[in-house]
C-alpha atoms as a PDB file:
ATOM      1  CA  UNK A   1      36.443 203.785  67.257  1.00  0.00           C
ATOM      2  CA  UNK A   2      32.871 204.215  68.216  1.00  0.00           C
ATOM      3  CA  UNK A   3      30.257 205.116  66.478  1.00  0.00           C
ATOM      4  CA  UNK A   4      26.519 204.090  66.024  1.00  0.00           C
ATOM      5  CA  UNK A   5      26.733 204.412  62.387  1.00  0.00           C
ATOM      6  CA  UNK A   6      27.556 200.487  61.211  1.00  0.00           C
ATOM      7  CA  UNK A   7      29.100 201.386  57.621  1.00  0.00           C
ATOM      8  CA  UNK A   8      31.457 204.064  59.226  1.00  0.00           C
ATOM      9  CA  UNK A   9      32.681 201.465  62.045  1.00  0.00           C
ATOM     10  CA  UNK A  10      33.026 198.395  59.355  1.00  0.00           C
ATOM     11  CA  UNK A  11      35.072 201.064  56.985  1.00  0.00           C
ATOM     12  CA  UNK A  12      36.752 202.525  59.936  1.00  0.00           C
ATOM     13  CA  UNK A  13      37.880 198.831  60.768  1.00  0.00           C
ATOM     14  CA  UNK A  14      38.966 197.641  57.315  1.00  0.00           C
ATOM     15  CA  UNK A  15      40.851 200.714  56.558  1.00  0.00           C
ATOM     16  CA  UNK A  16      42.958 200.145  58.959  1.00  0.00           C
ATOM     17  CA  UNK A  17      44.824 197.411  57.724  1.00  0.00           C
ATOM     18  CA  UNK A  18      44.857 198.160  54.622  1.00  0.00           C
ATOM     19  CA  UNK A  19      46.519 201.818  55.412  1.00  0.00           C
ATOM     20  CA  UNK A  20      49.366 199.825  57.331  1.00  0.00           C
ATOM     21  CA  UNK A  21      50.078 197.888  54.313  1.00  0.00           C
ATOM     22  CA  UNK A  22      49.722 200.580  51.969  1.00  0.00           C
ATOM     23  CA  UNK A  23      52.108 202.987  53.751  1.00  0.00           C
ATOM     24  CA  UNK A  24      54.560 200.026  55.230  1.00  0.00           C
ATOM     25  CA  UNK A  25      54.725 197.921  52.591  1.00  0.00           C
ATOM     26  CA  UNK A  26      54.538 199.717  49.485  1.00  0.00           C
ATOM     27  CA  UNK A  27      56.133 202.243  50.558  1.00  0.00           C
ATOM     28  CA  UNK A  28      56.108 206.492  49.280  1.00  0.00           C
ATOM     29  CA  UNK A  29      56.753 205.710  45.378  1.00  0.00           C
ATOM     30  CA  UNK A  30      59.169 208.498  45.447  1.00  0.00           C
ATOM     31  CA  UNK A  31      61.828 207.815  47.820  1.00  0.00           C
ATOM     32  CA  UNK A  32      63.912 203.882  48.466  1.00  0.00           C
ATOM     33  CA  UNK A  33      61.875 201.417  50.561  1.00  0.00           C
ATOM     34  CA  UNK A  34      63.626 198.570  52.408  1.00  0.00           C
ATOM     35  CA  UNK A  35      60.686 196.250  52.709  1.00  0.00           C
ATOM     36  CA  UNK A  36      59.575 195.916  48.915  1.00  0.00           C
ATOM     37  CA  UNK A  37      59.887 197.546  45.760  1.00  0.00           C
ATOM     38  CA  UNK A  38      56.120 197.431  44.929  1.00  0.00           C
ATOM     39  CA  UNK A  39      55.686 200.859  44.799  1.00  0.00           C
ATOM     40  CA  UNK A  40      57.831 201.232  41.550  1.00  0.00           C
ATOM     41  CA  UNK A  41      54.843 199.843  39.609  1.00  0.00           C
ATOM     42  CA  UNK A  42      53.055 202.585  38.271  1.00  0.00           C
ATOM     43  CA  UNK A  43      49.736 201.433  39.007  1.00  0.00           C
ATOM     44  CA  UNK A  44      50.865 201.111  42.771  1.00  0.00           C
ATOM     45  CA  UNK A  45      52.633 204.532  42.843  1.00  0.00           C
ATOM     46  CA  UNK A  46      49.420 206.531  40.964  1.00  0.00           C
ATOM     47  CA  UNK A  47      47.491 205.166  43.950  1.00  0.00           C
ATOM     48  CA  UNK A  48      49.651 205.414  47.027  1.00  0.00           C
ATOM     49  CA  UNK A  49      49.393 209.156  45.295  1.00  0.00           C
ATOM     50  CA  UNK A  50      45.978 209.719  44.957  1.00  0.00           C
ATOM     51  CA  UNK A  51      45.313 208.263  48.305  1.00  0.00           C
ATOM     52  CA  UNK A  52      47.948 210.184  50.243  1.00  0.00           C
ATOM     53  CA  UNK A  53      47.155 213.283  48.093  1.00  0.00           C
ATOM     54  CA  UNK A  54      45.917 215.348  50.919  1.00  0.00           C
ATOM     55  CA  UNK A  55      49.031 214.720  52.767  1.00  0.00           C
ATOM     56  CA  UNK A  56      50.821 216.196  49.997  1.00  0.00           C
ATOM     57  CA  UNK A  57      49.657 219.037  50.023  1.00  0.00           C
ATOM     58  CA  UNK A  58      49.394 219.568  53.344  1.00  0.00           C
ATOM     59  CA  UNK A  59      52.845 218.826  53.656  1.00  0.00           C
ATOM     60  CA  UNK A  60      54.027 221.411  50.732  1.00  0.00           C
ATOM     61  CA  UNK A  61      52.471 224.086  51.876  1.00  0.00           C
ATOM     62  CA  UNK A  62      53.308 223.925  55.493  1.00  0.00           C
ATOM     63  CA  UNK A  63      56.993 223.707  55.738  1.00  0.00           C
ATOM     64  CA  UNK A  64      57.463 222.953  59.590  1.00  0.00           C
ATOM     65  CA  UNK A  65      55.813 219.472  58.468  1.00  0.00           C
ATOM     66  CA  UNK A  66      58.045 219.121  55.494  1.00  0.00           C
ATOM     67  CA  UNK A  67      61.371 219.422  57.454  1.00  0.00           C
ATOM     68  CA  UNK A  68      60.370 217.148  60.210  1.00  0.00           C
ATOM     69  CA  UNK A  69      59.756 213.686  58.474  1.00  0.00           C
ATOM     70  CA  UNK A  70      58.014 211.875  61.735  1.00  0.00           C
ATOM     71  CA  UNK A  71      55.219 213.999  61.531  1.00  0.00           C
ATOM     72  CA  UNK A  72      54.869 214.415  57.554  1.00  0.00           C
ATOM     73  CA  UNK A  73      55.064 210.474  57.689  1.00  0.00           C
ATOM     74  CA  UNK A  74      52.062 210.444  60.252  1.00  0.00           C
ATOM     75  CA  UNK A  75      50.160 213.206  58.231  1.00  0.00           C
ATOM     76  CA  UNK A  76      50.525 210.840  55.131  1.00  0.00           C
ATOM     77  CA  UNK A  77      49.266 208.105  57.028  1.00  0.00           C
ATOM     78  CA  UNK A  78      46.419 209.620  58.273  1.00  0.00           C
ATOM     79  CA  UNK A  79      45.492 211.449  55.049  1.00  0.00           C
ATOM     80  CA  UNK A  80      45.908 207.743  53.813  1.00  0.00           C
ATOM     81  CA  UNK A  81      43.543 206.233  56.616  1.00  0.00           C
ATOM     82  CA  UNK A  82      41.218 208.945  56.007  1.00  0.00           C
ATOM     83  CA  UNK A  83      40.943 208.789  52.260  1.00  0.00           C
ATOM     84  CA  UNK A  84      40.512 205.042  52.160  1.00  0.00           C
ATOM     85  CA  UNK A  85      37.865 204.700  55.235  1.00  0.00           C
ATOM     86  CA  UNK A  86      35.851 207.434  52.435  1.00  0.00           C
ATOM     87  CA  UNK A  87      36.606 205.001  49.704  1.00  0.00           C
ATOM     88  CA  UNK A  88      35.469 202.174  51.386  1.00  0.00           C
ATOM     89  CA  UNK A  89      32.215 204.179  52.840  1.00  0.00           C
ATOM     90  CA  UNK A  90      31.371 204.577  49.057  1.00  0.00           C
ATOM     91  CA  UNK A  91      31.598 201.246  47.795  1.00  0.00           C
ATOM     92  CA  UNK A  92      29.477 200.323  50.616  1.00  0.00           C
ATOM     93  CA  UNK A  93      26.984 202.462  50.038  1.00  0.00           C
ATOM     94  CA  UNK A  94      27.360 201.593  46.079  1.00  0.00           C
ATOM     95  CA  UNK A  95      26.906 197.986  47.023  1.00  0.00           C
ATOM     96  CA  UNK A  96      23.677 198.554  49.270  1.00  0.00           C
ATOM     97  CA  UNK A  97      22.162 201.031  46.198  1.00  0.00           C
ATOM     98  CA  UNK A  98      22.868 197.758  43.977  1.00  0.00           C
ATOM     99  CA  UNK A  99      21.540 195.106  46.293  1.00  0.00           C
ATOM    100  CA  UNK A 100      18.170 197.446  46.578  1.00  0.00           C
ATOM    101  CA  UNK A 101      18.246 197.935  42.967  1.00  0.00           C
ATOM    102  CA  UNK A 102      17.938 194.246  42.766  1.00  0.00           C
ATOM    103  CA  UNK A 103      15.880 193.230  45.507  1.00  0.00           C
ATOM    104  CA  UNK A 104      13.122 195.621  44.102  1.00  0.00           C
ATOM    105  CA  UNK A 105      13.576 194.143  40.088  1.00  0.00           C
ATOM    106  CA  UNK A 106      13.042 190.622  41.993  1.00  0.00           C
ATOM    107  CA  UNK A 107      10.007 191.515  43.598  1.00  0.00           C
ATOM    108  CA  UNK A 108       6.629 190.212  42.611  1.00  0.00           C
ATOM    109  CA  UNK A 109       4.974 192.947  42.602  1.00  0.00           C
ATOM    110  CA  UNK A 110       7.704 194.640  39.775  1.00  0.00           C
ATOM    111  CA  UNK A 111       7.033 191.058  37.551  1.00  0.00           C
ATOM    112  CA  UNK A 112       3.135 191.872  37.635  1.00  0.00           C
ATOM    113  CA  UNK A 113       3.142 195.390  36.032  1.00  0.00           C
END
């Protein structure tokens, strides 16, 4: 993973791990999981959904990826790596609009006019 741009790398990074969980642990809300049974909780499933959502599709309309489950399972994946490395890019950049936000309300120069 290299790239110059610091936000994409740190997002790049993070998403990671929390892909692997997502998809090992919790598991596709639809099918039996042998690991957990997190993914029956509603909350969890709408999620795992939303996240893997481009996966979905993908994998309904093309049906060579629906009938071999190795590769569906790696296009939800990296749907799911995808999506969240986006997520995570915009609560970044949410965070740095906020901490400018503040930094100029703080400034002296604001408290004088």
């Amino acid at each position: 993973m290299r790239t110059s741009h610091p936000r994409l790398r740190r997002a790049l990074l993070i998403s990671l791990p929390l892909e692997v969980i997502n998809f090992w642990v919790i598991g596709y809300p639809a099918g039996p999981h042998p690991l957990s049974r997190l993914a029956e909780i509603p909350a969890f499933a709408l999620q795992w959904y939303l996240i893997h959502l481009p996966g979905i599709i993908i994998g309904d309309r093309i049906i060579y990826i629906r009938e071999h489950h190795a590769i569906e399972s790696a296009v939800f994946f990296f749907a799911g790596f995808i999506d969240t490395a986006l997520l995570l890019l915009l609560l970044f950049w949410l965070a740095g609009l906020a901490r400018r936000t503040l930094r100029k309300l703080s400034s002296p120069r604001s408290q004088l006019a």
